[in-house]
Structures are given as C-alpha cells and as structure tokens.
C-alpha atoms as a PDB file:
ATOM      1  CA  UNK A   1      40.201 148.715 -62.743  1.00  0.00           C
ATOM      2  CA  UNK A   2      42.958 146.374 -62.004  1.00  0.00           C
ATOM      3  CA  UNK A   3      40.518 144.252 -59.338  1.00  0.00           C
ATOM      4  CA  UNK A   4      39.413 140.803 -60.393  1.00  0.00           C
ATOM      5  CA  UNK A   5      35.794 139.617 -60.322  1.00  0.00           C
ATOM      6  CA  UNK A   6      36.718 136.399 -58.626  1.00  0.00           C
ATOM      7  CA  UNK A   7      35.212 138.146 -55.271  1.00  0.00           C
ATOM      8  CA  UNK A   8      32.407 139.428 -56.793  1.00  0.00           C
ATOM      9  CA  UNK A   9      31.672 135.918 -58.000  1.00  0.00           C
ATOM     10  CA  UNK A  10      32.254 134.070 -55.094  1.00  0.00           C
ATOM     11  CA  UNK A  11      29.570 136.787 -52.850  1.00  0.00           C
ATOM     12  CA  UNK A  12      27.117 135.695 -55.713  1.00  0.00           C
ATOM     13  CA  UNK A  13      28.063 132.325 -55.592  1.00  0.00           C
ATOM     14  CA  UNK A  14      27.414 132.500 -51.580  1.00  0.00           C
ATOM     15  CA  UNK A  15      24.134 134.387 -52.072  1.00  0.00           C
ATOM     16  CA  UNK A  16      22.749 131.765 -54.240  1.00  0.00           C
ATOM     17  CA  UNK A  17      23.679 129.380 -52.035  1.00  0.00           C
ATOM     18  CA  UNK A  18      22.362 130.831 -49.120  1.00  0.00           C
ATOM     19  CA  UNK A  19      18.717 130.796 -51.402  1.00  0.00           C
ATOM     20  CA  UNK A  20      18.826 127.437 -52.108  1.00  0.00           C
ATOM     21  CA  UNK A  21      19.583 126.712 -48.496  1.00  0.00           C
ATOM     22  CA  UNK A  22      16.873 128.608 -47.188  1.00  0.00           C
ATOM     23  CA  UNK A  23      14.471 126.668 -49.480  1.00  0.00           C
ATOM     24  CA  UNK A  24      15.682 123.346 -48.628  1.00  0.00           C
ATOM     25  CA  UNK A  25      15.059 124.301 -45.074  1.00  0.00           C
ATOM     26  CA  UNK A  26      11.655 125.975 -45.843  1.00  0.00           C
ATOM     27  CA  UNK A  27      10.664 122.684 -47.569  1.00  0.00           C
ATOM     28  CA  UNK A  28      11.872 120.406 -44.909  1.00  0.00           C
ATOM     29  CA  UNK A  29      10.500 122.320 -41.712  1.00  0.00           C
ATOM     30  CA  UNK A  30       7.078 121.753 -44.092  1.00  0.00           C
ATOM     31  CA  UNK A  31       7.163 118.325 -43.668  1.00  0.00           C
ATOM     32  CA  UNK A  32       8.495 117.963 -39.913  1.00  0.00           C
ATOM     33  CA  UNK A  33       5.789 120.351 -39.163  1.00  0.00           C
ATOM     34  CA  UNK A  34       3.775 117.426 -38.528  1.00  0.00           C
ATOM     35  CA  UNK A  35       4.464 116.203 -34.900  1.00  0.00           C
ATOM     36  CA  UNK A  36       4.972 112.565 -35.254  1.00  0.00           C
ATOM     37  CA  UNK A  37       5.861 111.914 -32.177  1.00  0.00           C
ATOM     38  CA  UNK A  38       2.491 111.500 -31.229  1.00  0.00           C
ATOM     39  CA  UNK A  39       0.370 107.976 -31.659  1.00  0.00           C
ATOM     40  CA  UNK A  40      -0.762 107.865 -35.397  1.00  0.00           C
ATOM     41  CA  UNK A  41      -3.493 105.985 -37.073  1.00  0.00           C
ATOM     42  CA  UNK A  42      -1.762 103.168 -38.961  1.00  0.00           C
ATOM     43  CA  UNK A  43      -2.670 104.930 -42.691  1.00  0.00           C
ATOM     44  CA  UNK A  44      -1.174 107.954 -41.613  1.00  0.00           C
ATOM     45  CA  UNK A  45       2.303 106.045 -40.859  1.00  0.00           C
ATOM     46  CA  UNK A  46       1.906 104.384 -44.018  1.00  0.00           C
ATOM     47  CA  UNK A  47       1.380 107.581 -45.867  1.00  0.00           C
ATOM     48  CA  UNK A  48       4.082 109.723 -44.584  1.00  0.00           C
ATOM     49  CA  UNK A  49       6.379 106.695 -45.020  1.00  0.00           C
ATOM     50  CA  UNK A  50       5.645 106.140 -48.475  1.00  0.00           C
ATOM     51  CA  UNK A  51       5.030 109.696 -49.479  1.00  0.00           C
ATOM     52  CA  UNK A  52       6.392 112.081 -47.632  1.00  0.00           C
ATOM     53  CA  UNK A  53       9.494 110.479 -46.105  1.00  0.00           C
ATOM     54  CA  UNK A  54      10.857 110.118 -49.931  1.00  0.00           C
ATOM     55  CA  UNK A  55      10.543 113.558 -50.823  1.00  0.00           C
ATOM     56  CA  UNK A  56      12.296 114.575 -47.257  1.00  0.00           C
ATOM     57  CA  UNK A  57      15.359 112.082 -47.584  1.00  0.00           C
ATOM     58  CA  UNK A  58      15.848 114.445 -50.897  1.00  0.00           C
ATOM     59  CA  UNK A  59      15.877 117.730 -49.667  1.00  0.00           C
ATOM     60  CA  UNK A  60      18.000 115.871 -47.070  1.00  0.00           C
ATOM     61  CA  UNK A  61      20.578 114.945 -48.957  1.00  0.00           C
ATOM     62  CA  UNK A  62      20.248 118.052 -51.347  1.00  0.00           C
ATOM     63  CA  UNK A  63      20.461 120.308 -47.840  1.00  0.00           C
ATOM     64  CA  UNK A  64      23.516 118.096 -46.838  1.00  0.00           C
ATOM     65  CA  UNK A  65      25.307 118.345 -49.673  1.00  0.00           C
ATOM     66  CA  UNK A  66      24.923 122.428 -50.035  1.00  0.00           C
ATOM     67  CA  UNK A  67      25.647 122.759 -46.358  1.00  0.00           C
ATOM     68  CA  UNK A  68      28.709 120.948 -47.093  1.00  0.00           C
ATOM     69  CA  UNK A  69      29.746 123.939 -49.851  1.00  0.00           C
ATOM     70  CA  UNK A  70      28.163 126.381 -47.583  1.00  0.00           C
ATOM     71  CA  UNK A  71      29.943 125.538 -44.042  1.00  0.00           C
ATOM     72  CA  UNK A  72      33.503 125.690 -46.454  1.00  0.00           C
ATOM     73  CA  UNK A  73      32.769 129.142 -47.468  1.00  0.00           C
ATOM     74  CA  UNK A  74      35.286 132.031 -45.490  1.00  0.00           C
ATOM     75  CA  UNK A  75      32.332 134.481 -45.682  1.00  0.00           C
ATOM     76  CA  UNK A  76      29.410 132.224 -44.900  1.00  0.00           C
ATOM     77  CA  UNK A  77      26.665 133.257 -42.175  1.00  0.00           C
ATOM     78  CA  UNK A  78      26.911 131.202 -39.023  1.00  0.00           C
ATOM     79  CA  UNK A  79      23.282 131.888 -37.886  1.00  0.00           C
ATOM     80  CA  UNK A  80      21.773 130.236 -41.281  1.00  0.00           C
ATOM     81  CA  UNK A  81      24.454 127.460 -41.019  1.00  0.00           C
ATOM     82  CA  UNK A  82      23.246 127.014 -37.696  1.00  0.00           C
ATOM     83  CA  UNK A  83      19.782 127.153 -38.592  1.00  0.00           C
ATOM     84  CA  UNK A  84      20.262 124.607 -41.406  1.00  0.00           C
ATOM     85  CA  UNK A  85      22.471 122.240 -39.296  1.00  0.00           C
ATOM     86  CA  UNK A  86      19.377 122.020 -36.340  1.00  0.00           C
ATOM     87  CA  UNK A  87      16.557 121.724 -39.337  1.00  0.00           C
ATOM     88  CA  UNK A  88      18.677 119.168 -40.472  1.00  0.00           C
ATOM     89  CA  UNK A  89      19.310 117.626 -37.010  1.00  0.00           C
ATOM     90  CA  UNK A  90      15.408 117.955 -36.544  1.00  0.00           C
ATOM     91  CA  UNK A  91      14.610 116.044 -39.871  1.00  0.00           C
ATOM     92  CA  UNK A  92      16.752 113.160 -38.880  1.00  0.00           C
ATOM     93  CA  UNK A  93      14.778 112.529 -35.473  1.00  0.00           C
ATOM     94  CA  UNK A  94      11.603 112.998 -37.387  1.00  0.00           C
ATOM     95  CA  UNK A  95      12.787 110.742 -40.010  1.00  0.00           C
ATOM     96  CA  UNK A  96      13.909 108.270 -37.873  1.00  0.00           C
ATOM     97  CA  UNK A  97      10.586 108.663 -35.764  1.00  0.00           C
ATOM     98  CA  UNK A  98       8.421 107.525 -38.797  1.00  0.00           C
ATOM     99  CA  UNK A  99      10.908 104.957 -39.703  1.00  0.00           C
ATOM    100  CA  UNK A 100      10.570 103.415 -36.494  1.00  0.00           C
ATOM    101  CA  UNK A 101       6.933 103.469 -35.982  1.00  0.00           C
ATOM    102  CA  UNK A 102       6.389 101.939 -39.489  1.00  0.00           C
ATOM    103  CA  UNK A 103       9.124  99.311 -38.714  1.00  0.00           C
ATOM    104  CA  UNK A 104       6.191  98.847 -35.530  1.00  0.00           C
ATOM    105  CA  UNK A 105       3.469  98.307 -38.315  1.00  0.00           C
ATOM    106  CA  UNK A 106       5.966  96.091 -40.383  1.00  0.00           C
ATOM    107  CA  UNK A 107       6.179  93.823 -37.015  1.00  0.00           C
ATOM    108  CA  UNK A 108       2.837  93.187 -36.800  1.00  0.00           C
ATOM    109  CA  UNK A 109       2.062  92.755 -40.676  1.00  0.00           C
ATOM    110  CA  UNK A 110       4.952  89.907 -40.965  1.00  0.00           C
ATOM    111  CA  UNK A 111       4.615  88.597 -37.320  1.00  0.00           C
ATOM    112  CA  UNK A 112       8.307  88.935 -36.804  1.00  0.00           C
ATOM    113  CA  UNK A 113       7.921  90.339 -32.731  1.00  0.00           C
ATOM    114  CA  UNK A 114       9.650  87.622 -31.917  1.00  0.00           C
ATOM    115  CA  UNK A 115      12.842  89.524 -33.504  1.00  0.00           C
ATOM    116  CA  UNK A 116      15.923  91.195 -31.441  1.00  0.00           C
ATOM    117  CA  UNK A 117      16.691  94.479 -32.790  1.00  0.00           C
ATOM    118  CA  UNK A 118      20.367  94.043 -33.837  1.00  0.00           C
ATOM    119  CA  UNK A 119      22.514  96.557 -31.998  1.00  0.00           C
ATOM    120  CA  UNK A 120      24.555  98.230 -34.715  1.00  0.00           C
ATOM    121  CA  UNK A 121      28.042  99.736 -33.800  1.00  0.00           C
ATOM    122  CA  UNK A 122      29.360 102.321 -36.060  1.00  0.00           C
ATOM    123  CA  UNK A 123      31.926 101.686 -38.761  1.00  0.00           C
ATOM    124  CA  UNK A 124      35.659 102.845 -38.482  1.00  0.00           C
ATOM    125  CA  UNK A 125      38.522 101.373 -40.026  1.00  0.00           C
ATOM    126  CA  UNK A 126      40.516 101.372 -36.812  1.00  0.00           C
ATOM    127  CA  UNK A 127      36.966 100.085 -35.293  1.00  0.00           C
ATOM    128  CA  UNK A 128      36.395  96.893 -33.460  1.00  0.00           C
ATOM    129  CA  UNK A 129      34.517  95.277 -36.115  1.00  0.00           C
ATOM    130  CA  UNK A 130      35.467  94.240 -39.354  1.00  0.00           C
ATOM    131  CA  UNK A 131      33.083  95.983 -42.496  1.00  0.00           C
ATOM    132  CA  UNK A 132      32.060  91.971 -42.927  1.00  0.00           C
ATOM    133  CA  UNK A 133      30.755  92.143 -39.681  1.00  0.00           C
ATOM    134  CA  UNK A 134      29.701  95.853 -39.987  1.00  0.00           C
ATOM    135  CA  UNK A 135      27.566  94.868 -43.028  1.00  0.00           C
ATOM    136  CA  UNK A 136      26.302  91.506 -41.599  1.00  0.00           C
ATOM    137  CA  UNK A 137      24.885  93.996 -38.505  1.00  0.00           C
ATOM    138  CA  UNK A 138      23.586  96.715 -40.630  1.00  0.00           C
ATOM    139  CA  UNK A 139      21.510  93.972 -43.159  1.00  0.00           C
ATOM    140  CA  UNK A 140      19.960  92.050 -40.228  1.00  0.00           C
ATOM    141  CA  UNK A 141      19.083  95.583 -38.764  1.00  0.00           C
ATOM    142  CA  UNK A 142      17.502  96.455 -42.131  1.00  0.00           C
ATOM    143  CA  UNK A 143      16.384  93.963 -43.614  1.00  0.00           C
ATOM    144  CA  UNK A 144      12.954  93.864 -45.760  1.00  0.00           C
ATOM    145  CA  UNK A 145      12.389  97.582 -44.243  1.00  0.00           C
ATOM    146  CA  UNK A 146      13.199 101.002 -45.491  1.00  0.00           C
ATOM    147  CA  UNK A 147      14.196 102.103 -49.042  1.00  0.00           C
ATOM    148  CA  UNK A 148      17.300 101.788 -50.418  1.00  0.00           C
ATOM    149  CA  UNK A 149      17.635 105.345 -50.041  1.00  0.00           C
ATOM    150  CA  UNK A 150      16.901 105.905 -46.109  1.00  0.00           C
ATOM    151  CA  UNK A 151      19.035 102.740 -45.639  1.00  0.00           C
ATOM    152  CA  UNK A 152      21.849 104.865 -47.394  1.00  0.00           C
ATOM    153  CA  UNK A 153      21.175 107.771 -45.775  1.00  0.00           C
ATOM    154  CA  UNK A 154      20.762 105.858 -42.125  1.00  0.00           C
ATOM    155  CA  UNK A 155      24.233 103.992 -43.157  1.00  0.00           C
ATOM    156  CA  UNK A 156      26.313 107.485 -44.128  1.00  0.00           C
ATOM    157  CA  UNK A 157      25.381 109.799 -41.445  1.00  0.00           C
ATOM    158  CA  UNK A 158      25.061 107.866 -38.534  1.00  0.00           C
ATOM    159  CA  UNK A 159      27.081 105.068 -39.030  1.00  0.00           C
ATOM    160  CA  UNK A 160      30.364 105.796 -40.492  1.00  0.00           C
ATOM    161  CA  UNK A 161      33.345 107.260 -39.392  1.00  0.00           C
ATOM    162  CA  UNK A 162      34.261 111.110 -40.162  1.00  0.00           C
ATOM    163  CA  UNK A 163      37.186 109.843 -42.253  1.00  0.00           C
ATOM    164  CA  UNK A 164      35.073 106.872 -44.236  1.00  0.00           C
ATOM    165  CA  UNK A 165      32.333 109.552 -44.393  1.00  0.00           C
ATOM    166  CA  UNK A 166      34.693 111.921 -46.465  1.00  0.00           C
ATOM    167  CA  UNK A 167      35.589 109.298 -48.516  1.00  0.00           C
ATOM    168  CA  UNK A 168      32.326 108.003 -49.967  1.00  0.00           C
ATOM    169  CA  UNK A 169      30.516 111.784 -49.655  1.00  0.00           C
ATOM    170  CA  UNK A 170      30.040 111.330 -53.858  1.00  0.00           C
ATOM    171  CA  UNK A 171      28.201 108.075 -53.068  1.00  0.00           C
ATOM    172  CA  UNK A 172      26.142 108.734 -50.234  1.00  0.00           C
ATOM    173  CA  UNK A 173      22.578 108.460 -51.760  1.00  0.00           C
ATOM    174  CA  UNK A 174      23.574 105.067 -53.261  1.00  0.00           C
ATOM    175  CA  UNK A 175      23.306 102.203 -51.171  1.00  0.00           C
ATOM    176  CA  UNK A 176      25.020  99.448 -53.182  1.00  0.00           C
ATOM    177  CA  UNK A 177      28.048 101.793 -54.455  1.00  0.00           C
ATOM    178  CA  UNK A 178      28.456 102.332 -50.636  1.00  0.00           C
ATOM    179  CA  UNK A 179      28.412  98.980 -49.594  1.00  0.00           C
ATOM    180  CA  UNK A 180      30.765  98.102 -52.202  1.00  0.00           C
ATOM    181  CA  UNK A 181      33.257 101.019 -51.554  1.00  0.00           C
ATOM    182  CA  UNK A 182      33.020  99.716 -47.868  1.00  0.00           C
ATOM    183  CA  UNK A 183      33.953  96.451 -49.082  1.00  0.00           C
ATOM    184  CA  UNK A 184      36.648  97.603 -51.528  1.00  0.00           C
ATOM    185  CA  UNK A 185      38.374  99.735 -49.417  1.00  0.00           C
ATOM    186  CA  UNK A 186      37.977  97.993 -46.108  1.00  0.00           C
ATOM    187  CA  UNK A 187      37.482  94.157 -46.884  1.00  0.00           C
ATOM    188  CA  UNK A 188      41.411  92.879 -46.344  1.00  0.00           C
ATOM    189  CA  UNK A 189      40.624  91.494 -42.872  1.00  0.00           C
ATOM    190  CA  UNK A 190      44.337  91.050 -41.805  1.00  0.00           C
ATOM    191  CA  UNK A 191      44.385  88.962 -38.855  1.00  0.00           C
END
C-alpha cells in the first residue's frame, strides 16, 4: 500500500508512553500514599526525607518530563493527562509537606528558630527583581537544607517564569547548570 507507517509509529510511540506514564504515576501515588500531613515521629521524617523523598523527586522529574511529550501529542488521552497532572500536583504538596516538617527538625537540631523564613518571589525576566537578587533570596531560603536535587526541582517548577522555564527544561534536575544559565542569560543588570 501506498500509506506510510509514520502513523502507525507515532500510536505506538503514544501507547508506550501512555505505559510509562501510568507507571510513574503508579509508583508515585505509592509513596504519597502515606498521609504526611499528619504529626510524625521525628525518625519517620528523617526516613522519608532521606529515603523516600529521593526516589519521588525521580519519578518526578521522569513523570514531568514524559508528560511534557505526552501533553504535545494530537492524539493523547486527556483523562490520563489529567490524572498524571493531579498525581503530579499531589506529589508536590506531599513533597513539600515532608520538606517542611524536616526543615522543623533541622530548626531545632541547629538552633536556628531565631531565623525569618525569606519570602521568595518568583523569577521573570521582566520581574521586579534582578536574578542577583532572585538567587540571593532563593540561597538564604535554602540554605544547609534540602538536596541539590529538591532545591532544583523547588527552583524550576515553582519559581520560574513559563518562558525561563522553557528555556532551561534540559537542565532542570541540575541545580548549578540552572543557577548558572540564570546567571548567563539574565545577569546584565541594566540600570
């Protein structure tokens, strides 16, 4: 027949996507499972901070990047890309949950109570801050807690722009790569 395979290709290309999408959310709903919201002995925290919020922030960003393919596709299903896009909503609250209540545990460890939370505001090129200033807020935020990875992930999906987020999307797991590009890209303070 004169008919390409292209289609063909693409429909197996979508299925297998679909499969691998379903598994990342299979594997993530696994972990969220556990209502943290809830008060927690202080070994638990440290546990699911140091065990299981690693392995999430990679099905994270392995879900984020496929839903990325997956929400481009003309054919896709918009009841799994919903259902990814609310697992993945879901993950980030539980994620930042168990961040938050071992940033609690940190407190108390170092004695730092004393400290003010650092209000960040996100980053936009036409923003009101310049990415010096961005930066300077995001490091005294962070500072001494979280991976280098959650700090990445907090940085690229909550605190940048749509436009800065398309830009870096290649870089997003890598915290100094990101801060660089930031500072690359951004750092000619014209005043």
């Amino acid at each position: 027949s004169c008919r390409s395979n292209a289609p063909m290709h693409t429909q197996d290309g979508l299925l297998a996507l679909e499969r691998k999408l379903i598994s990342l959310k299979g594997k993530i709903s696994r972990i969220i499972k556990k209502d943290v919201r809830v008060d927690l002995p202080e070994e638990q925290v440290h546990s699911l901070y140091k065990k299981k919020l690693p392995i999430l922030e990679e099905y994270i960003s392995s879900a984020d990047d496929e839903a990325i393919k997956y929400n481009n596709h003309p054919s896709k299903n918009t009841r799994i890309a919903r259902a990814i896009h609310n697992t993945l909503q879901e993950a980030d609250v539980w994620t930042e949950t168990v961040n938050e209540k071992y940033d609690e545990l940190e407190i108390v460890e170092i004695d730092a109570s004393d400290r003010i939370p650092v209000e960040i505001t996100p980053f936009s090129p036409m923003g009101s801050q310049n990415v010096f200033e961005f930066l300077h807020d995001f490091d005294e935020s962070y500072k001494g807690r979280r991976t280098d990875l959650s700090k990445a992930t907090k940085l690229w999906r909550s605190l940048l722009s749509n436009q800065v987020k398309m830009d870096t999307d290649q870089i997003k797991n890598n915290l100094p790569r990101l801060i660089d590009h930031l500072i690359e890209n951004y750092g000619d303070v014209d005043t």
